[in-house]
Protein backbone atom coordinates (compact mmCIF):
# COMPACT_ATOMS: atom_id res chain seq x y z
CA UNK A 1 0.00 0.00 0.00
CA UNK A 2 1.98 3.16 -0.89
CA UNK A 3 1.70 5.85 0.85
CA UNK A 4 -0.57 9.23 0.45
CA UNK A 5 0.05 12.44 0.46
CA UNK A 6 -2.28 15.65 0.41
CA UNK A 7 -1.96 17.28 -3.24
CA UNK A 8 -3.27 20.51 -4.25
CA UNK A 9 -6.56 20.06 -6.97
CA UNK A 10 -5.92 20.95 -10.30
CA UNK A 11 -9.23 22.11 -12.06
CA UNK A 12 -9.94 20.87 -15.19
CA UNK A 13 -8.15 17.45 -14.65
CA UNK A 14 -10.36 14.70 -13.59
CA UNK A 15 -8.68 13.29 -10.30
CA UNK A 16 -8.29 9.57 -10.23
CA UNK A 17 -10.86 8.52 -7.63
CA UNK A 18 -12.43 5.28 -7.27
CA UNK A 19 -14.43 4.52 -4.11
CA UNK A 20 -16.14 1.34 -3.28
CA UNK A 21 -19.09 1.74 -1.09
CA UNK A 22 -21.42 0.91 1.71
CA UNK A 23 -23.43 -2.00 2.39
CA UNK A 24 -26.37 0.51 2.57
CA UNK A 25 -26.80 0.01 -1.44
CA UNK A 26 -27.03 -3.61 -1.01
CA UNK A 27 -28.60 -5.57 1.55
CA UNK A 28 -25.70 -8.04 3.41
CA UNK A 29 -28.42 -10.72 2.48
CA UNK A 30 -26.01 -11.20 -0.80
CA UNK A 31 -23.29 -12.73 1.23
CA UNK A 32 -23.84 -16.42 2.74
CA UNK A 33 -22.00 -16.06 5.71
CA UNK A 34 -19.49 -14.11 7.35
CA UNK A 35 -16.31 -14.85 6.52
CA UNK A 36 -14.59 -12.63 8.64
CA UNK A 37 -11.11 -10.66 7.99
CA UNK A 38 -11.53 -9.11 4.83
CA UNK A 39 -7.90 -10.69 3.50
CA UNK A 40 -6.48 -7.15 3.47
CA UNK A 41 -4.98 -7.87 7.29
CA UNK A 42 -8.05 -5.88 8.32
CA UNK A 43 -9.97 -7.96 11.46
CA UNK A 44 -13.70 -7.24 12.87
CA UNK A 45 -13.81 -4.25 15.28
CA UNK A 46 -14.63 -5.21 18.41
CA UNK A 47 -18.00 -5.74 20.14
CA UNK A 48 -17.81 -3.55 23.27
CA UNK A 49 -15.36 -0.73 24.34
CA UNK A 50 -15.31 1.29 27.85
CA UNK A 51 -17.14 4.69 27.18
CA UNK A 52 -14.89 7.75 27.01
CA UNK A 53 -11.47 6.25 27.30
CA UNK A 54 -9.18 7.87 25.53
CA UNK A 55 -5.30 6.60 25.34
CA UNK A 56 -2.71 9.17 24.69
CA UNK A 57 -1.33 7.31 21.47
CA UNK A 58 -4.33 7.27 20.16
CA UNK A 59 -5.09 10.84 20.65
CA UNK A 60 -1.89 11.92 19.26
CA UNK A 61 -2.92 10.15 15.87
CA UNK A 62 -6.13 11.76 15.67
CA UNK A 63 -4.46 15.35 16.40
CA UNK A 64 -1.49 14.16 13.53
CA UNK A 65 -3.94 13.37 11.37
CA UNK A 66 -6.68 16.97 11.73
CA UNK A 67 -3.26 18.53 11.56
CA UNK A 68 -2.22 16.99 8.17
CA UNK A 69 -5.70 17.53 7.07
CA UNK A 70 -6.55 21.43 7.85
CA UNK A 71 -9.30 19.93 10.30
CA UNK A 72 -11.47 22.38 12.28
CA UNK A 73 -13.96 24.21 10.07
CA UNK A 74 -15.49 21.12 8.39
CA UNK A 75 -19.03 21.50 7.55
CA UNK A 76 -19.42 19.24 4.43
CA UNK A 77 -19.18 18.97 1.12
CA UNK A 78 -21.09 18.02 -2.39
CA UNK A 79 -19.71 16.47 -5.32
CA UNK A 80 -20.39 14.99 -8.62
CA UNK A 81 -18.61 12.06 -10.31
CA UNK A 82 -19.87 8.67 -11.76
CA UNK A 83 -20.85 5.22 -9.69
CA UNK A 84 -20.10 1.60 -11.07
CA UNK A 85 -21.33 -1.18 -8.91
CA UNK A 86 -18.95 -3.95 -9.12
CA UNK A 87 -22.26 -6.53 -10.38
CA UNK A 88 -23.36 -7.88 -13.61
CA UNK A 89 -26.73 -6.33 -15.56
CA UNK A 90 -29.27 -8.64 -16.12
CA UNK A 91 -27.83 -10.04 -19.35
CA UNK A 92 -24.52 -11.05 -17.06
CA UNK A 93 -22.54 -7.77 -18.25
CA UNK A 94 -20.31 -5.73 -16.15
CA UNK A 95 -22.17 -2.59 -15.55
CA UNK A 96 -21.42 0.78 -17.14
CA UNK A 97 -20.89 3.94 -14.46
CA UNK A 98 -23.84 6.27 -13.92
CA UNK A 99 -23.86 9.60 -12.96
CA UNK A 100 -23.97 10.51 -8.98
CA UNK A 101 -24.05 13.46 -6.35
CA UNK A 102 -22.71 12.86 -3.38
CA UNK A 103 -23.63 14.83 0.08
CA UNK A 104 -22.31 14.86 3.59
CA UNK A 105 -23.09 17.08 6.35
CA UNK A 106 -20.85 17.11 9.09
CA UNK A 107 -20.65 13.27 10.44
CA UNK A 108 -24.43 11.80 10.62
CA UNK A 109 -25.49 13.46 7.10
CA UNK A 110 -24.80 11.41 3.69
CA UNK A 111 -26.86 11.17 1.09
CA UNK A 112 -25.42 9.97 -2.48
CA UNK A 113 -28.39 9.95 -5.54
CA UNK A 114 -27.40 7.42 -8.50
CA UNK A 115 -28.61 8.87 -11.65
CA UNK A 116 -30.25 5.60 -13.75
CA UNK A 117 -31.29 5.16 -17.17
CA UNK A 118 -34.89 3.57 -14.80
CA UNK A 119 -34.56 7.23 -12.98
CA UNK A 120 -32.32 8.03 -9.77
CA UNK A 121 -31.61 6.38 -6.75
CA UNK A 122 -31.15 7.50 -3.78
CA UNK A 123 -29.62 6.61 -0.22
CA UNK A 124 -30.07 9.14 2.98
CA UNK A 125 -28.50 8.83 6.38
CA UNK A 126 -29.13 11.15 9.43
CA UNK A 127 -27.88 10.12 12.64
CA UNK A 128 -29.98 7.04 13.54
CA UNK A 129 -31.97 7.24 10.91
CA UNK A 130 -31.22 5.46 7.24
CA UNK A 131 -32.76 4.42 4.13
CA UNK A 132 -32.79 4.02 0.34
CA UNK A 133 -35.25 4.97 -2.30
CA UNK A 134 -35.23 2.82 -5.23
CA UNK A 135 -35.62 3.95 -8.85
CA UNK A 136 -39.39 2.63 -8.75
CA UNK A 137 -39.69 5.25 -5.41
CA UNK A 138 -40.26 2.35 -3.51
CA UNK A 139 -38.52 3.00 0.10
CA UNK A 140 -36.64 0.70 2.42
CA UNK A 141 -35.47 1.09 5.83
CA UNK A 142 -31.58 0.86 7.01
CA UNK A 143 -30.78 -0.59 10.05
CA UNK A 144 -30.58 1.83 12.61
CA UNK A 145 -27.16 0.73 13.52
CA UNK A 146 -25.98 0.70 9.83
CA UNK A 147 -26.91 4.15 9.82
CA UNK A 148 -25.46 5.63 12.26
CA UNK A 149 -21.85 4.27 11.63
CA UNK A 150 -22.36 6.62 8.47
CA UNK A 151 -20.96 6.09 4.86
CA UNK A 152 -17.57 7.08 5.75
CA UNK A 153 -15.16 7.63 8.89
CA UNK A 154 -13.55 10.91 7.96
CA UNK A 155 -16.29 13.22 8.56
CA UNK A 156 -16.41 12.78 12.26
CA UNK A 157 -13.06 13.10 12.86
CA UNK A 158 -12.65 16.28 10.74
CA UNK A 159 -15.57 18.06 13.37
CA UNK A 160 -14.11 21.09 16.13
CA UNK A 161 -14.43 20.12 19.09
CA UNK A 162 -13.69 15.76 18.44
CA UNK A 163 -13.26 13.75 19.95
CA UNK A 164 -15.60 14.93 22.74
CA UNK A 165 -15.61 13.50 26.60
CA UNK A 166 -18.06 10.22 25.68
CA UNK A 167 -16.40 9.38 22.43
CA UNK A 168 -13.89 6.18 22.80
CA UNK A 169 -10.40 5.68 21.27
CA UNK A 170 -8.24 2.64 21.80
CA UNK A 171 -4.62 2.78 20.46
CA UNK A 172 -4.27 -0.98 18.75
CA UNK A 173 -0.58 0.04 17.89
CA UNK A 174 0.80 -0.77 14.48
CA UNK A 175 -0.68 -4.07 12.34
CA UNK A 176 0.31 -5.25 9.07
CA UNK A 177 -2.23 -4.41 6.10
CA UNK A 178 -1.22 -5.68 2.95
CA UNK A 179 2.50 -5.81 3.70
CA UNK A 180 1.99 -1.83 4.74
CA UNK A 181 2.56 -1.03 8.89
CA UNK A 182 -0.58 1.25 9.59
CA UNK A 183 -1.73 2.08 13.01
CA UNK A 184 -4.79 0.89 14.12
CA UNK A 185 -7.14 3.02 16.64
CA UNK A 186 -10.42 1.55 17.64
CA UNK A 187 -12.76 4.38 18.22
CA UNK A 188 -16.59 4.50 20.25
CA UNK A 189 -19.05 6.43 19.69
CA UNK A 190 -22.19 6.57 22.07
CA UNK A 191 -25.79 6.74 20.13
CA UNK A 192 -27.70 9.93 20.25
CA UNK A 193 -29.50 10.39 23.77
CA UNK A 194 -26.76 7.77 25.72
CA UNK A 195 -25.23 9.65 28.80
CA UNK A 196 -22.28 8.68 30.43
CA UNK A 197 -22.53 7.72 34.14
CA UNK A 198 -26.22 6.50 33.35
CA UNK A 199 -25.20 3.57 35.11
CA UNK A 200 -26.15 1.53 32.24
CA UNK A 201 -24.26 -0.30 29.43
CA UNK A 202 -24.41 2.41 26.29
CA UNK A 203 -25.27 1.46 22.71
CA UNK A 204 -22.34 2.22 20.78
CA UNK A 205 -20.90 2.60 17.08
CA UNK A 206 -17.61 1.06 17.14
CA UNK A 207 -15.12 1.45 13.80
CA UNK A 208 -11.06 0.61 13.73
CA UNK A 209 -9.58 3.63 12.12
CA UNK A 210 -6.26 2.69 10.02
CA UNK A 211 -3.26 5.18 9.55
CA UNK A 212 -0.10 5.59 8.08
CA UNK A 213 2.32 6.51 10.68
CA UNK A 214 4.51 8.27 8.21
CA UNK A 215 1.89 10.62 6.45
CA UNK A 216 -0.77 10.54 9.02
CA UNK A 217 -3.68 10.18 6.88
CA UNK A 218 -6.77 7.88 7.27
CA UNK A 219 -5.96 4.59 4.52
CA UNK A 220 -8.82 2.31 5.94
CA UNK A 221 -11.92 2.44 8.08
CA UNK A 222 -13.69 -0.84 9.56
CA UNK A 223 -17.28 -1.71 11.20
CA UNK A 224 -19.45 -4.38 11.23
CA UNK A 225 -22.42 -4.39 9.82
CA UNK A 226 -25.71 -5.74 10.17
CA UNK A 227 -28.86 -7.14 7.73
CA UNK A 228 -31.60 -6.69 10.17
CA UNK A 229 -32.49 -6.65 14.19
CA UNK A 230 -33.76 -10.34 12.72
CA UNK A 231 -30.88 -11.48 11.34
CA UNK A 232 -27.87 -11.00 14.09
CA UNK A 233 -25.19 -11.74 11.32
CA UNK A 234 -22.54 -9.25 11.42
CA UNK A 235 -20.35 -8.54 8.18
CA UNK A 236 -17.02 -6.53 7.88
CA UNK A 237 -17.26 -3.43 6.34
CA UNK A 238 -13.72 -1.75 4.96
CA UNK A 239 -13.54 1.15 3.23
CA UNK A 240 -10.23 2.43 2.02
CA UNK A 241 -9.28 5.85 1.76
CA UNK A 242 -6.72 7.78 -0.56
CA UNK A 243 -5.95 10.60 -3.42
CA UNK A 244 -5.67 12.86 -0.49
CA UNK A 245 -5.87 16.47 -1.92
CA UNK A 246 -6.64 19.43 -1.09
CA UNK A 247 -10.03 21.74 -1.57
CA UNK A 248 -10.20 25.30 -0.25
CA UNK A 249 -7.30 24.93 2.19
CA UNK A 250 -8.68 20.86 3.38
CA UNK A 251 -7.32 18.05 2.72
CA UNK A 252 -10.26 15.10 1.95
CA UNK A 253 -10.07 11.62 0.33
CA UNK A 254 -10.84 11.10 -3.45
CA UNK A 255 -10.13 7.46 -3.23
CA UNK A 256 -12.29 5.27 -1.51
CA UNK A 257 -12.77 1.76 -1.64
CA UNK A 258 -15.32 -0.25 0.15
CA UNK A 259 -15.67 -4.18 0.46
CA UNK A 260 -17.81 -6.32 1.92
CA UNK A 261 -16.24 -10.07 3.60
CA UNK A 262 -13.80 -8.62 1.51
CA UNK A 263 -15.91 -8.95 -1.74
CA UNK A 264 -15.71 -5.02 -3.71
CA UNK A 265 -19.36 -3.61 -3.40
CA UNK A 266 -19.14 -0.60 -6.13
CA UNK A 267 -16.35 2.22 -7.07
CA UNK A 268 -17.83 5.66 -7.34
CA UNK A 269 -15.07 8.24 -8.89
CA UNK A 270 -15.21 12.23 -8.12
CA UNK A 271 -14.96 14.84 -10.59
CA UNK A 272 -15.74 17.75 -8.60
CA UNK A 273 -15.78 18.80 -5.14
CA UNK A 274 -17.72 21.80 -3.22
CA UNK A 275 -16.40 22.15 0.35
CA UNK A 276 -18.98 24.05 2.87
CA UNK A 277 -22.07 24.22 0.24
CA UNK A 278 -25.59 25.56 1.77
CA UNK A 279 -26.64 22.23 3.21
CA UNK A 280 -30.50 21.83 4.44
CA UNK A 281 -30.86 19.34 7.19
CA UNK A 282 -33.95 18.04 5.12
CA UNK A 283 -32.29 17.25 2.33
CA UNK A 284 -31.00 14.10 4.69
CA UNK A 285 -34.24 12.20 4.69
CA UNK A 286 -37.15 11.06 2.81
């Protein structure tokens, strides 16, 4: 896995960005069983972590890493680019891109709408709530939990103000990844309306966050994710990040790659990027 670094964007050249994406887009019903690390050296997160602690080590990555970043005034972004799921059409043909926006608003907003030759489709998240709107306008229902871990990782960490008081972060120390030494941080976060010193055990969203100790930047991101509340499978969700460059003073990821058990879901490639657009909190939900 080479490593990143943050370039500046050069308009008018199409940066090479291919992301592969979230299990929100299709159901983990596809996948027989879990088969656990994704072959990449990248293992399930784990189940439970203590609320709020916070070792130094791992600190000191997340400050390296807003630092290499421009972190602090994040508020979101929009961009366009094109999305190819990594799936045969109906005739058994690899599928063509189509034409996508993508939305985040701070770290519980994403919404990404897939322009189709059958119309657009279209997947919201906000906070707890999740769900997708097929091109028939037919509308399903993400798992609470899915939804909450958000598309990506990056957003949350990019916030003022993280990690706060309640949020979790575990130094793992450094792991092999595809021959690469990254360093692994396990971070917690509590679900909206979960107070710490309730005396009870909180629900949390729990995702390893994977570095490279020489540049600092986010390369992977790992959670488990879920089908249903009746179907207790868990599958591991790795996204990789990369293409670092950087928009209006920040540095954000152009690269992204997501996998499934460690099967490629879809790329999605960038060929424009709005940092801070006039984002309406409805736009986030159906």
């Amino acid at each position: 896995m080479a490593n990143q670094r943050l370039r500046k964007r050069t308009f008018g050249i199409v940066p090479k960005l291919v992301l592969a994406a979230a299990a929100l887009l299709f159901p983990a019903r596809i996948f027989s069983q879990n088969t656990g690390p994704s072959g990449r050296g990248v293992v399930m997160p784990p189940a439970t972590v203590p609320l709020g602690q916070q070792d130094p080590a791992a600190l000191q990555a997340i400050r390296a890493y807003q630092q290499a970043v421009g972190a602090g005034t994040w508020v979101g972004i929009q961009a366009e680019g094109s999305f190819t799921p990594n799936a045969p059409d109906t005739s058994g043909n690899p599928m063509g891109p189509e034409q996508m926006t993508l939305w985040i608003l701070r770290h519980r907003g994403f919404r990404l709408d897939i322009q189709t030759a059958a119309g657009v489709r279209s997947m919201r998240t906000d906070g707890g709530y999740g769900a997708i709107r097929h091109r028939d306008g037919h509308i399903r229902l993400v798992d609470a939990r899915n939804a909450f871990a958000g598309l990506f990782a990056f957003p949350a960490l990019m916030e003022a103000g993280f990690p706060r008081i309640n949020v979790t972060l575990i130094d793992d120390g450094i792991v092999a990844v595809d021959g690469a030494e990254l360093h692994r941080i396990t971070m917690g976060k509590p679900w909206p309306g979960t107070l710490a010193g309730s005396g009870s055990e909180p629900q949390m969203s729990i995702t390893d966050l994977y570095f490279d100790p020489h540049t600092n930047l986010l390369q992977l991101s790992a959670t488990a994710t879920v089908n249903s509340r009746s179907d207790p499978t868990q599958y591991l969700r790795v996204i990789q990040y990369g293409d670092y460059q950087t928009t209006t003073g920040v540095g954000l990821p152009e690269h992204f790659a997501e996998y499934l058990n460690g099967q490629l879901l879809w790329t999605l490639q960038l060929s424009s990027v709005q940092l801070q657009p006039g984002l309406d909190d409805s736009g986030f939900r159906f």
